[in-house]
PDB file of N, CA and C in Angstrom:
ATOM      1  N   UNK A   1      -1.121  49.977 -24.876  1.00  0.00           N
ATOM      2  CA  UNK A   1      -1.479  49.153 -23.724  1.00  0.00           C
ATOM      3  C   UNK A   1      -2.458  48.067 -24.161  1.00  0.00           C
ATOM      4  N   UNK A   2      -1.998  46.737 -24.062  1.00  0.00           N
ATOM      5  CA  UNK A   2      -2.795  46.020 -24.059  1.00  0.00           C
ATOM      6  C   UNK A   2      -4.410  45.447 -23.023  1.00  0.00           C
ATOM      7  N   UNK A   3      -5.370  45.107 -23.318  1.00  0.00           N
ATOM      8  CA  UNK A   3      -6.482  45.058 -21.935  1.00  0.00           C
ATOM      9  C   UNK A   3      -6.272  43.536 -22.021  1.00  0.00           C
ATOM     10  N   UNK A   4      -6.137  42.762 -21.014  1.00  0.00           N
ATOM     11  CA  UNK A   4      -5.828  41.307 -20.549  1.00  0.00           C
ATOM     12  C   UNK A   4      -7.210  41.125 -20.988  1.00  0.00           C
ATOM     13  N   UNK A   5      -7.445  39.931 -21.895  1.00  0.00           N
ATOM     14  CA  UNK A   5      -8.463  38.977 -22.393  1.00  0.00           C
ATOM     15  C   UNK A   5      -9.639  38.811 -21.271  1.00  0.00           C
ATOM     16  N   UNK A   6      -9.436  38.405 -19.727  1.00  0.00           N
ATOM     17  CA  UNK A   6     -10.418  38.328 -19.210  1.00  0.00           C
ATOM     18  C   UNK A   6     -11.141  39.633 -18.818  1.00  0.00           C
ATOM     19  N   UNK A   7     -10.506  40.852 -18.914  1.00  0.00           N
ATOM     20  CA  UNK A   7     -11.713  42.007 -18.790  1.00  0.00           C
ATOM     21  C   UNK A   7     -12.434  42.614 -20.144  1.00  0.00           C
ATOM     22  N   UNK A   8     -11.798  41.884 -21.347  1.00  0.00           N
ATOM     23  CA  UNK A   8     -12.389  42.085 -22.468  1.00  0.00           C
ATOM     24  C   UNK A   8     -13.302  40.705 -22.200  1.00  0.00           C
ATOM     25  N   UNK A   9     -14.020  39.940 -21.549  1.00  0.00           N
ATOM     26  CA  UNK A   9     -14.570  39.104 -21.741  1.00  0.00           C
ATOM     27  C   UNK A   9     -15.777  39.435 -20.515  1.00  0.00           C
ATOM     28  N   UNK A  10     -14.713  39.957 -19.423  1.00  0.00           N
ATOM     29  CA  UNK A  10     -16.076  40.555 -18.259  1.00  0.00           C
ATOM     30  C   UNK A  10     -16.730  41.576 -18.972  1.00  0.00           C
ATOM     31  N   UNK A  11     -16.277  42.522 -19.746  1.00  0.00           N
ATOM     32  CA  UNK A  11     -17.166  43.823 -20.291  1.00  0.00           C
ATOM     33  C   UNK A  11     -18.054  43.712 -21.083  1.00  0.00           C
ATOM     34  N   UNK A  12     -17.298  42.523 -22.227  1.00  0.00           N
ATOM     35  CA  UNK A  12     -18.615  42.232 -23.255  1.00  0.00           C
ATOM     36  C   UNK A  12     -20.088  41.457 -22.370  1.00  0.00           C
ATOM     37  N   UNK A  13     -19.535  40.699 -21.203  1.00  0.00           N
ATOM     38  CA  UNK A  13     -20.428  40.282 -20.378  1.00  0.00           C
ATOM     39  C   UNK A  13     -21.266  40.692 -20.051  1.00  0.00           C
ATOM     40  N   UNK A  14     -20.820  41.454 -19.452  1.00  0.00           N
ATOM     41  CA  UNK A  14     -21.907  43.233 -18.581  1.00  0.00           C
ATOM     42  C   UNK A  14     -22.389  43.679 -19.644  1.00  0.00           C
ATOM     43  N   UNK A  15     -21.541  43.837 -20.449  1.00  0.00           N
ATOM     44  CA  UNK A  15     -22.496  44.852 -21.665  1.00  0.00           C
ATOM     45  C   UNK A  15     -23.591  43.856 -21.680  1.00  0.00           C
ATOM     46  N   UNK A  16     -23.749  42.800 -22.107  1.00  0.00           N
ATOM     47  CA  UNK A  16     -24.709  42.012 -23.020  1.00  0.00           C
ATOM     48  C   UNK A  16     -25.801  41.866 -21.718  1.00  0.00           C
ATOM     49  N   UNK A  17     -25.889  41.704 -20.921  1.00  0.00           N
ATOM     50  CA  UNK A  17     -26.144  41.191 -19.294  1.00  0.00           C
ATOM     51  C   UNK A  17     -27.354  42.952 -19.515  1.00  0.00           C
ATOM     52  N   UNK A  18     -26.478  44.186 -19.259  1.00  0.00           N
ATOM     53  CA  UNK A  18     -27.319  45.211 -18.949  1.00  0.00           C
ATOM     54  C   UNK A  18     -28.352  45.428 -20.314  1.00  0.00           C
ATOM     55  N   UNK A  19     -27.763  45.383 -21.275  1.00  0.00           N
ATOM     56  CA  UNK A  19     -28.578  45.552 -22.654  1.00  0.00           C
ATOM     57  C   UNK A  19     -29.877  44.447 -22.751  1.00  0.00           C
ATOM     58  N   UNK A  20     -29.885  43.246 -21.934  1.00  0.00           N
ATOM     59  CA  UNK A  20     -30.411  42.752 -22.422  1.00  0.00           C
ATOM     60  C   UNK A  20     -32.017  42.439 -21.610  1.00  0.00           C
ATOM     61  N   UNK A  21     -31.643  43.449 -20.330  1.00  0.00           N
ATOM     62  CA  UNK A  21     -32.675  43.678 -19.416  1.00  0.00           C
ATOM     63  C   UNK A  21     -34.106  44.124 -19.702  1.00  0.00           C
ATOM     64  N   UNK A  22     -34.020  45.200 -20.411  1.00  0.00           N
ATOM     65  CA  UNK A  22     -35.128  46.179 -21.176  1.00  0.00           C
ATOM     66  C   UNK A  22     -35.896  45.120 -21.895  1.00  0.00           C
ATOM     67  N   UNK A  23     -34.843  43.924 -22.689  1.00  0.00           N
ATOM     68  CA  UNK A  23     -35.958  43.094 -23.827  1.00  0.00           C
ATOM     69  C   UNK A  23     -36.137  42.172 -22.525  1.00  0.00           C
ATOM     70  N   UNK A  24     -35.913  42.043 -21.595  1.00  0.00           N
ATOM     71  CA  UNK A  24     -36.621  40.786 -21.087  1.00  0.00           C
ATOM     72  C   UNK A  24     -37.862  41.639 -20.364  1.00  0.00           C
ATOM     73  N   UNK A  25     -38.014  42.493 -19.901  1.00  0.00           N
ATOM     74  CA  UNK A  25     -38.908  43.242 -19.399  1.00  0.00           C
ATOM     75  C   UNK A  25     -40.100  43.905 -20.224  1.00  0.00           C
ATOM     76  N   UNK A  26     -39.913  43.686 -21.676  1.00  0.00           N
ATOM     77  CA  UNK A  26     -40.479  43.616 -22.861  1.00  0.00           C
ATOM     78  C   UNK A  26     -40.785  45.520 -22.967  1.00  0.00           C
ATOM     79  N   UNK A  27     -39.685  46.041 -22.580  1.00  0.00           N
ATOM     80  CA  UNK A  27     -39.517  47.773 -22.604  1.00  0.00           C
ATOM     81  C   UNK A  27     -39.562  48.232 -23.991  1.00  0.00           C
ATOM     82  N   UNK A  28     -38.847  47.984 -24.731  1.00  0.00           N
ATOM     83  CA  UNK A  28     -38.155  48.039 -26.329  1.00  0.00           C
ATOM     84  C   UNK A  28     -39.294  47.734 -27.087  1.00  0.00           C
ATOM     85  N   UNK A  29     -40.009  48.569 -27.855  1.00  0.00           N
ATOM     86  CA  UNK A  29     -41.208  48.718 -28.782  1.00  0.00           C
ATOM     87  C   UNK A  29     -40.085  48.622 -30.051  1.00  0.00           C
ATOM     88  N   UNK A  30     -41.188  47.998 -30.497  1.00  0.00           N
ATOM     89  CA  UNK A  30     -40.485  47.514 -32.073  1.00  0.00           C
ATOM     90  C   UNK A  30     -39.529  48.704 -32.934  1.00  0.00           C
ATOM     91  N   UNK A  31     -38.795  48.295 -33.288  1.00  0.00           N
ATOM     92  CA  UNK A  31     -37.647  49.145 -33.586  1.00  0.00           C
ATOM     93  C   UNK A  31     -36.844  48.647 -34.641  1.00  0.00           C
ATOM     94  N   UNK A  32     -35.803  49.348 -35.459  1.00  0.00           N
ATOM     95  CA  UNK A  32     -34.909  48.700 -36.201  1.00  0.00           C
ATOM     96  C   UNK A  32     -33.743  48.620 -35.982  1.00  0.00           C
ATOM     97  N   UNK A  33     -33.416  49.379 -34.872  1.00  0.00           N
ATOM     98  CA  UNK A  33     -32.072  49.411 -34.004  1.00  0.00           C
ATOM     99  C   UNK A  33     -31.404  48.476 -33.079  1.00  0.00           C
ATOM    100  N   UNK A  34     -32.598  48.280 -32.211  1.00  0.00           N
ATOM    101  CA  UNK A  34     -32.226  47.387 -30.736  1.00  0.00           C
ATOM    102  C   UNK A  34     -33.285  46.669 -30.337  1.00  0.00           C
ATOM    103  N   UNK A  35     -32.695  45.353 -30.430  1.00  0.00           N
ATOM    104  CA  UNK A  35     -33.500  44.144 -30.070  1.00  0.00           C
ATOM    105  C   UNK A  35     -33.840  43.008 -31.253  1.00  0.00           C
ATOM    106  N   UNK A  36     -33.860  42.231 -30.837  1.00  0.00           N
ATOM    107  CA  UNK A  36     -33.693  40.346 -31.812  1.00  0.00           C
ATOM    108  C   UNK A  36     -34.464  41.037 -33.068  1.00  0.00           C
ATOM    109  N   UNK A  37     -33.690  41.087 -33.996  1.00  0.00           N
ATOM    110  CA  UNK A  37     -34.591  41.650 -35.522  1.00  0.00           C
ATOM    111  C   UNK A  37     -34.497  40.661 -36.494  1.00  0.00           C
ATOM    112  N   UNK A  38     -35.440  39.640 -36.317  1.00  0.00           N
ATOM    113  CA  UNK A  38     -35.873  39.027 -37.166  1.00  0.00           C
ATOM    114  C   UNK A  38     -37.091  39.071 -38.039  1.00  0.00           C
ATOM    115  N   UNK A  39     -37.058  38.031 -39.021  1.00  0.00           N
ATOM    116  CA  UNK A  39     -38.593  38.518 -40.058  1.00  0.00           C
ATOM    117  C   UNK A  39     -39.723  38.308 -38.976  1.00  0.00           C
ATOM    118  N   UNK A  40     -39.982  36.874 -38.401  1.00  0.00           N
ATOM    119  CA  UNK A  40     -40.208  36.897 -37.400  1.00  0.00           C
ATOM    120  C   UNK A  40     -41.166  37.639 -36.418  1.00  0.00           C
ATOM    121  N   UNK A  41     -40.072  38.638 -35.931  1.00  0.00           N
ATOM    122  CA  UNK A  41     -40.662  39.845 -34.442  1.00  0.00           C
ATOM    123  C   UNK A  41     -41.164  40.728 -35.384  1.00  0.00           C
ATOM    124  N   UNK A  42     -40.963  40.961 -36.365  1.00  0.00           N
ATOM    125  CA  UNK A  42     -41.631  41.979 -37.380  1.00  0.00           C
ATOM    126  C   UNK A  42     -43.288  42.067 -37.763  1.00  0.00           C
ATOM    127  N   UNK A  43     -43.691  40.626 -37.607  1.00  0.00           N
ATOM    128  CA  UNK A  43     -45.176  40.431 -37.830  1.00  0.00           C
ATOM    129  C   UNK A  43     -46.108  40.711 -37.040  1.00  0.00           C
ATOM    130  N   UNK A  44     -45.612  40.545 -35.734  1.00  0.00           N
ATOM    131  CA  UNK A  44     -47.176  42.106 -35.386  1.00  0.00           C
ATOM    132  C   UNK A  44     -45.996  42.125 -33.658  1.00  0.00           C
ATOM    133  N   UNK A  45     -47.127  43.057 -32.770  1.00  0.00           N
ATOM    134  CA  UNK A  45     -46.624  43.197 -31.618  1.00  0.00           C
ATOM    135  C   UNK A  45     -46.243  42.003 -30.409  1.00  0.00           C
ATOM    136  N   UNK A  46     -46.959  41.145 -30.675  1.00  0.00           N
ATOM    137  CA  UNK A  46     -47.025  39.870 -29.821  1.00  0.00           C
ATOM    138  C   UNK A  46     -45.628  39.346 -30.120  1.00  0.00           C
ATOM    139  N   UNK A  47     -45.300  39.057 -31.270  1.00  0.00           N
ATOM    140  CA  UNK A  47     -44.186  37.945 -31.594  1.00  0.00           C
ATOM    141  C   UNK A  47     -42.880  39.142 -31.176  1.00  0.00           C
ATOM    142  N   UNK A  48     -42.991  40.529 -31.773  1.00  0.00           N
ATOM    143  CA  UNK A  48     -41.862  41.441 -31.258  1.00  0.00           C
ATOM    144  C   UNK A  48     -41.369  40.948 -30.001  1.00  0.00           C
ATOM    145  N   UNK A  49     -42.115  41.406 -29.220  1.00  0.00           N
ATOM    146  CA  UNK A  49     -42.410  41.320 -27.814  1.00  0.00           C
ATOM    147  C   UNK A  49     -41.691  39.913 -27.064  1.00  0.00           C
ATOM    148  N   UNK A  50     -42.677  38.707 -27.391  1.00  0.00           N
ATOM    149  CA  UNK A  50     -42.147  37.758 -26.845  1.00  0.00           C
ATOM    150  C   UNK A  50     -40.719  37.217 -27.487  1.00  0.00           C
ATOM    151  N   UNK A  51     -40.701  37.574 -28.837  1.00  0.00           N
ATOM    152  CA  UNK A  51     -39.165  37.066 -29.138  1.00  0.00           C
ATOM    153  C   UNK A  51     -37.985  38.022 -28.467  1.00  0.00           C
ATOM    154  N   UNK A  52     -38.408  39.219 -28.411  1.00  0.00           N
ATOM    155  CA  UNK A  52     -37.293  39.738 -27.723  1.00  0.00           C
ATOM    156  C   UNK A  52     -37.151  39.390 -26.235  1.00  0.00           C
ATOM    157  N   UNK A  53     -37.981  38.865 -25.606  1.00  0.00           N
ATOM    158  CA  UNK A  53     -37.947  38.916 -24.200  1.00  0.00           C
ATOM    159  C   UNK A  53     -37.236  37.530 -23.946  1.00  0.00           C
ATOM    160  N   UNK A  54     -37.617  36.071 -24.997  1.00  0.00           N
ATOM    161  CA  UNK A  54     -36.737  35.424 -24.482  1.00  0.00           C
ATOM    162  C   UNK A  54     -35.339  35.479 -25.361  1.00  0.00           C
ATOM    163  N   UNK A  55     -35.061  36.062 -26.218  1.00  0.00           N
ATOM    164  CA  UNK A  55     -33.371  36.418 -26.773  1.00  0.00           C
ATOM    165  C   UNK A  55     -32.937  37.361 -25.466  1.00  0.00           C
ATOM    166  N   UNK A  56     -33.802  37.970 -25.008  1.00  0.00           N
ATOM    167  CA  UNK A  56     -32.935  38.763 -23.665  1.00  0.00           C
ATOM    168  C   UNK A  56     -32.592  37.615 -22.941  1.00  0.00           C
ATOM    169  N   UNK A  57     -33.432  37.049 -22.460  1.00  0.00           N
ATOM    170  CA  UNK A  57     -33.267  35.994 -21.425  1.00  0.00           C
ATOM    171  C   UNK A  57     -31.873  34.801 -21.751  1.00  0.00           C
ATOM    172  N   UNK A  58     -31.721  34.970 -23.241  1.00  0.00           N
ATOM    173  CA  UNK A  58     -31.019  33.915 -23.411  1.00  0.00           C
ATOM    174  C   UNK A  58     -29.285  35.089 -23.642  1.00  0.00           C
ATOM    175  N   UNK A  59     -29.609  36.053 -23.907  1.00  0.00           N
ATOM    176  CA  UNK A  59     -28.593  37.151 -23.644  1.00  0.00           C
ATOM    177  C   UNK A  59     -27.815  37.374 -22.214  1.00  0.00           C
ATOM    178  N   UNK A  60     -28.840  36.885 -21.549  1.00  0.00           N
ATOM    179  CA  UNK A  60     -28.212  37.116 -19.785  1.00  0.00           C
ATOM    180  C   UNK A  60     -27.602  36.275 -20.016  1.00  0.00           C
ATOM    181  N   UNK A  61     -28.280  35.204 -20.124  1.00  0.00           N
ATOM    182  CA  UNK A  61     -27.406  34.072 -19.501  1.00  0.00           C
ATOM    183  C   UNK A  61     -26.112  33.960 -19.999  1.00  0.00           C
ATOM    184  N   UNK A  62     -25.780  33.982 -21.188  1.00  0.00           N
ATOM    185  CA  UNK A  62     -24.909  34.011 -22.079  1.00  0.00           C
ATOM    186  C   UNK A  62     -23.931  34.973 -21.448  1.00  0.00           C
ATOM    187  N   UNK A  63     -24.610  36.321 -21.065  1.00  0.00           N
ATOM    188  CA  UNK A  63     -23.596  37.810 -20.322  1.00  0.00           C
ATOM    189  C   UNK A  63     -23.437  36.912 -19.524  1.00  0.00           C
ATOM    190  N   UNK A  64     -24.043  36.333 -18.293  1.00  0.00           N
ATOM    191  CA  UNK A  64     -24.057  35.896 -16.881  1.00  0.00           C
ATOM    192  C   UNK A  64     -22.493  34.814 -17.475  1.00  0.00           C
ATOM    193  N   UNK A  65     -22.427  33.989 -18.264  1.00  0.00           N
ATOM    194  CA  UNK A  65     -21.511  33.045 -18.577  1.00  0.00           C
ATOM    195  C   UNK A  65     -20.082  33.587 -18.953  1.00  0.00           C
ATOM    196  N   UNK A  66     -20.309  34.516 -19.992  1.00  0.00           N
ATOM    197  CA  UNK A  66     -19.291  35.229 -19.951  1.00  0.00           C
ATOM    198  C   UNK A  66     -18.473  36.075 -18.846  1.00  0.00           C
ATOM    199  N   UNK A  67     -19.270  36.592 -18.542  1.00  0.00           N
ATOM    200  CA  UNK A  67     -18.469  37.363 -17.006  1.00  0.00           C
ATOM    201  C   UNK A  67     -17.903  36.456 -16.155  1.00  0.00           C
ATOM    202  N   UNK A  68     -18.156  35.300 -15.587  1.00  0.00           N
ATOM    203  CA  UNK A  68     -17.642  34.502 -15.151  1.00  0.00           C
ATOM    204  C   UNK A  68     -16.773  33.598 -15.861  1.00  0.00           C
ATOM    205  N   UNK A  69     -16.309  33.064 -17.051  1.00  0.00           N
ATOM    206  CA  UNK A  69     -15.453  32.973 -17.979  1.00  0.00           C
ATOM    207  C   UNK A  69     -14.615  33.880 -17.341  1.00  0.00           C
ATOM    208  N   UNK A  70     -14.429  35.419 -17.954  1.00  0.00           N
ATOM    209  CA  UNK A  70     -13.817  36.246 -17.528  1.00  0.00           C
ATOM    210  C   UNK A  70     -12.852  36.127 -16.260  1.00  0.00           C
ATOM    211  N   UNK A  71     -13.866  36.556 -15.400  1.00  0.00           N
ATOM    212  CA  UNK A  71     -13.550  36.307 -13.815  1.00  0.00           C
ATOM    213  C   UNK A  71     -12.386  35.153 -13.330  1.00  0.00           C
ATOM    214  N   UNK A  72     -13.062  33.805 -13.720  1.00  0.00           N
ATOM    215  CA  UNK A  72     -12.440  32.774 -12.573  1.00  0.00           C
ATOM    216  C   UNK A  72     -11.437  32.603 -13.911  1.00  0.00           C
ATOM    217  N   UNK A  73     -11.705  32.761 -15.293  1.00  0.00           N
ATOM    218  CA  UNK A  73      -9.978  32.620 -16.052  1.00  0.00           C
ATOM    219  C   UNK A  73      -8.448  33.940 -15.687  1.00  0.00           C
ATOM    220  N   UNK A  74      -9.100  34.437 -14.648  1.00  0.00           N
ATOM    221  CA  UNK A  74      -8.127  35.485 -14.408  1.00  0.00           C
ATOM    222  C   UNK A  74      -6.630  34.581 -14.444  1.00  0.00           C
ATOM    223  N   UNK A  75      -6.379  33.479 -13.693  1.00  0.00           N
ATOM    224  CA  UNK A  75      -5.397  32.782 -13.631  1.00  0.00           C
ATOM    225  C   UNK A  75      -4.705  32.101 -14.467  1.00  0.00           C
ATOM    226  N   UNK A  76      -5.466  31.949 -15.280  1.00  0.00           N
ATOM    227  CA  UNK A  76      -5.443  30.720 -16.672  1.00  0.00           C
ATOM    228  C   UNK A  76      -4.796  31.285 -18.242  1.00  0.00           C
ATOM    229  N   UNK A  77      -5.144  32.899 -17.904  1.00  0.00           N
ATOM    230  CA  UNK A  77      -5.288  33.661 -19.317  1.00  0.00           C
ATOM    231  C   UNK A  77      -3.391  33.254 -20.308  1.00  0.00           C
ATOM    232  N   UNK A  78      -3.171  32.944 -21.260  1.00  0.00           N
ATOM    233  CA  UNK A  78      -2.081  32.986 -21.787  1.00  0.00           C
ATOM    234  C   UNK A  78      -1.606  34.603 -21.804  1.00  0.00           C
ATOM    235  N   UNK A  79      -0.185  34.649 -21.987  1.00  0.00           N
ATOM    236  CA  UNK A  79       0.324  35.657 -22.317  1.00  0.00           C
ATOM    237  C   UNK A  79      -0.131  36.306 -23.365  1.00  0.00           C
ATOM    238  N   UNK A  80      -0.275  37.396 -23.762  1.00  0.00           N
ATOM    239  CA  UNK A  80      -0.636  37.819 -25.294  1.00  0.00           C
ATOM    240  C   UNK A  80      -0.171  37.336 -26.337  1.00  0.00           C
ATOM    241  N   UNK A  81       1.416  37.594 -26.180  1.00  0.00           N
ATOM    242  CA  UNK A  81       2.311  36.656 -27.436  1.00  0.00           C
ATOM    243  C   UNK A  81       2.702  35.663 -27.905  1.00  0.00           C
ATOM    244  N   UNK A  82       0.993  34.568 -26.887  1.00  0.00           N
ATOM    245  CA  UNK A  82       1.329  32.818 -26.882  1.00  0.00           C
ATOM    246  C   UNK A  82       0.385  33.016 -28.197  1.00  0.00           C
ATOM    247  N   UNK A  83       0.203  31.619 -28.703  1.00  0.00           N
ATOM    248  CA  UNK A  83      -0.630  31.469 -29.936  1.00  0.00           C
ATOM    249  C   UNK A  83      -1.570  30.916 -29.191  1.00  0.00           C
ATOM    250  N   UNK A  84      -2.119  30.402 -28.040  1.00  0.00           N
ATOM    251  CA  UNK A  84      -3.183  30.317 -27.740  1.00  0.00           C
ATOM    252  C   UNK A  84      -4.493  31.401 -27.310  1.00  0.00           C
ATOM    253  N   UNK A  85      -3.659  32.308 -27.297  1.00  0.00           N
ATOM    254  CA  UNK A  85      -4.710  33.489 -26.995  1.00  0.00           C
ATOM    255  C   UNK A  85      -5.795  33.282 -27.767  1.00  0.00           C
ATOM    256  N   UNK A  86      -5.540  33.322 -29.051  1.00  0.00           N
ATOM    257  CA  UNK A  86      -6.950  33.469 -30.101  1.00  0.00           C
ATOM    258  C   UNK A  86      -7.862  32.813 -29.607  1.00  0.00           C
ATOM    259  N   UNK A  87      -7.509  31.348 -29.257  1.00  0.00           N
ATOM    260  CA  UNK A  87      -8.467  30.557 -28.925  1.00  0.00           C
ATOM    261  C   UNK A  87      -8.882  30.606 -27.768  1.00  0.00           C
ATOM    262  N   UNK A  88      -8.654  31.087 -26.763  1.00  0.00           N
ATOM    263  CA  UNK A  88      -9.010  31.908 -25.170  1.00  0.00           C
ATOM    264  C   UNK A  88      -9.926  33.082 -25.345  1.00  0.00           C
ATOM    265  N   UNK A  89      -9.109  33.752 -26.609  1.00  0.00           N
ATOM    266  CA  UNK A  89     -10.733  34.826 -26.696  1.00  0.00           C
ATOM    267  C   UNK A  89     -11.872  34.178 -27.487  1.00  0.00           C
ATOM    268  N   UNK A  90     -11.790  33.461 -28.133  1.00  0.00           N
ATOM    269  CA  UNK A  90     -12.808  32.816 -29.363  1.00  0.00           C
ATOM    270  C   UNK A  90     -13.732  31.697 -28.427  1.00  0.00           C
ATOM    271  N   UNK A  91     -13.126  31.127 -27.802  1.00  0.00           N
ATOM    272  CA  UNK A  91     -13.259  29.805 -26.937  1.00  0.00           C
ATOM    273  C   UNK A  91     -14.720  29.615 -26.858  1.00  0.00           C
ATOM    274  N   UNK A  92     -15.289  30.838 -25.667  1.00  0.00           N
ATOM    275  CA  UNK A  92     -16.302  31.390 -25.189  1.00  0.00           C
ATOM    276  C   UNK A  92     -17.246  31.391 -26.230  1.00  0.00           C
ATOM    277  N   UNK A  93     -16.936  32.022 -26.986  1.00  0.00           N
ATOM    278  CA  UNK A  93     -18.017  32.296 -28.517  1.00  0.00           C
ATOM    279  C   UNK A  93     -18.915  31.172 -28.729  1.00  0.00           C
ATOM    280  N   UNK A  94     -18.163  30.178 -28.830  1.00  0.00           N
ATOM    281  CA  UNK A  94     -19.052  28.963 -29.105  1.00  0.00           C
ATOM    282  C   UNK A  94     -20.094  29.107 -28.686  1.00  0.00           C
ATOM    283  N   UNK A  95     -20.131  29.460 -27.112  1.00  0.00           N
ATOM    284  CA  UNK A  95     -21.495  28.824 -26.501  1.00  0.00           C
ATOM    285  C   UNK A  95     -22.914  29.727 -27.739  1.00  0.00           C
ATOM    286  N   UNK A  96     -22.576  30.265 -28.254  1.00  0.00           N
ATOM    287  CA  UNK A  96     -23.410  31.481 -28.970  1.00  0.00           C
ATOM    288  C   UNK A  96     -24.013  30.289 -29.903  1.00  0.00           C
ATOM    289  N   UNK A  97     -23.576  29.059 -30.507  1.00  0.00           N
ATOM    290  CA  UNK A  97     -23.975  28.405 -31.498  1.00  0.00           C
ATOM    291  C   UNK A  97     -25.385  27.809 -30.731  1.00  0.00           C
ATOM    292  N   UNK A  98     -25.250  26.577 -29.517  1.00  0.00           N
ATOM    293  CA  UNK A  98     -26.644  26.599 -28.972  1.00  0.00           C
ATOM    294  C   UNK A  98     -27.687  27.432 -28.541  1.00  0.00           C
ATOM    295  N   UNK A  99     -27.588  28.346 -28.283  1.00  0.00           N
ATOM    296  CA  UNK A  99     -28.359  30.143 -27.915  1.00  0.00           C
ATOM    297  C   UNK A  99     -28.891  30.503 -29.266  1.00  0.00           C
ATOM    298  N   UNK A 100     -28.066  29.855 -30.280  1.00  0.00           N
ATOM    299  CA  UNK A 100     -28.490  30.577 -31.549  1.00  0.00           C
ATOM    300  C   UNK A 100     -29.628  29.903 -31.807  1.00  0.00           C
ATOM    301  N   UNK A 101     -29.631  28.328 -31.688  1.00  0.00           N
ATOM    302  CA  UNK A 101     -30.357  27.309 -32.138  1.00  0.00           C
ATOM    303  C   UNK A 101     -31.781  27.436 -31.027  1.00  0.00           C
ATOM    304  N   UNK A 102     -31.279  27.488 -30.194  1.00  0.00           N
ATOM    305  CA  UNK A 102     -32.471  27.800 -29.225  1.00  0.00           C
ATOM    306  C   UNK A 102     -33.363  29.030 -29.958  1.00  0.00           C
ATOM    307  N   UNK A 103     -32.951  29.784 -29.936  1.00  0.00           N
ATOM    308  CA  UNK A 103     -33.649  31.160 -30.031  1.00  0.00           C
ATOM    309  C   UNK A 103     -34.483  30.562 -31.587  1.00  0.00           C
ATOM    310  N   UNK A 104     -33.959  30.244 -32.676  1.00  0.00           N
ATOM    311  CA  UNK A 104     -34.234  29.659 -33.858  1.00  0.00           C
ATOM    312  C   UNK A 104     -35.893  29.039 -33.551  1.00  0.00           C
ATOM    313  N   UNK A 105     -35.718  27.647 -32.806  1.00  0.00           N
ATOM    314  CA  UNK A 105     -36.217  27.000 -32.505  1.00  0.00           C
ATOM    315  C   UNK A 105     -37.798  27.749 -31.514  1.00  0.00           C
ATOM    316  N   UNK A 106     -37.078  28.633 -30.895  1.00  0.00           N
ATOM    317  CA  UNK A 106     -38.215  29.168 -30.135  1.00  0.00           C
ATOM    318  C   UNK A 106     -39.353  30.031 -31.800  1.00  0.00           C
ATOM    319  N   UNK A 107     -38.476  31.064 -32.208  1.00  0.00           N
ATOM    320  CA  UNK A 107     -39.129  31.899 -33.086  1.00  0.00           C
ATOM    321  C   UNK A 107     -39.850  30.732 -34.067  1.00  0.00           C
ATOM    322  N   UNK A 108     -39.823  30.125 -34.406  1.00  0.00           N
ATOM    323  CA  UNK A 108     -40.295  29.050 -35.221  1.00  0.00           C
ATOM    324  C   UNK A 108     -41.364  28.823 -34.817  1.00  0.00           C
ATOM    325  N   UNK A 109     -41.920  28.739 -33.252  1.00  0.00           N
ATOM    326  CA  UNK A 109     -42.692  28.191 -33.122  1.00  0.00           C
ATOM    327  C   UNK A 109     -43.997  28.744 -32.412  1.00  0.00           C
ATOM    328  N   UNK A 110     -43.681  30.159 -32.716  1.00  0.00           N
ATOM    329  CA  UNK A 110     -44.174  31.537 -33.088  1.00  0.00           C
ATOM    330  C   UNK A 110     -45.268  31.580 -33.961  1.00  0.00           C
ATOM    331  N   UNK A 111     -46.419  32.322 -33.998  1.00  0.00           N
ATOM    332  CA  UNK A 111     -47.752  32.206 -35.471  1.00  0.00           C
ATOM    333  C   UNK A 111     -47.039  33.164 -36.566  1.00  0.00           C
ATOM    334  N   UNK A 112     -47.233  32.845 -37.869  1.00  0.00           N
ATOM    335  CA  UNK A 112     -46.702  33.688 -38.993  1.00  0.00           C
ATOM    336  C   UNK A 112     -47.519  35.002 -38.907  1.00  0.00           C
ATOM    337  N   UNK A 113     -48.840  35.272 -38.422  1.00  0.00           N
ATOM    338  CA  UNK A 113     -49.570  36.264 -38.749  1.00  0.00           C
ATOM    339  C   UNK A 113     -49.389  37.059 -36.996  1.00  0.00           C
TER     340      UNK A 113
END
């Protein structure tokens, strides 16, 4: 059984959307498992903290975007066995390149100590 592209796109949504609550609420004590692990959040509790809280923040939004992707492409989705699919599931991804740069940009401007 195949799962139609837009509920593989609402789930990763939700997933990312609920996961990413805890770091915006700054719940998640430094860890090596879960949450923005950069060199970075590693240097004391402050930078942990605030870098994870806005990678959450920028995680919602991103879930929040995706789920709706999802959603209103219910109509739009290609058949599985078109060659556009790839690019219907990939499509979305992009937005991850500015989120990336953001987040970059934020940690940067972060104290080293």
């Amino acid at each position: 059984m195949i799962v139609p592209i837009p509920y593989v796109h609402c789930g990763i949504g939700l997933l990312m959307t609920l996961l990413s609550i805890p770091l915006i609420l700054k719940k998640v004590p430094m860890n090596r498992l879960y949450g923005v692990r950069v060199r970075k959040a590693y240097v004391s509790e402050r930078n942990w903290y605030e870098i994870n809280a806005y990678g959450g923040k920028l995680l919602f939004v991103f879930g929040l975007f995706l789920l709706a992707y999802g959603w209103f492409s219910l109509d739009f989705v290609p058949p599985p066995t078109s060659p556009w699919t790839p690019v219907f599931l990939i499509l979305p991804l992009l937005v991850l390149v500015p989120v990336a740069a953001m987040f970059n940009a934020f940690a940067r401007r972060l104290p080293d100590r």
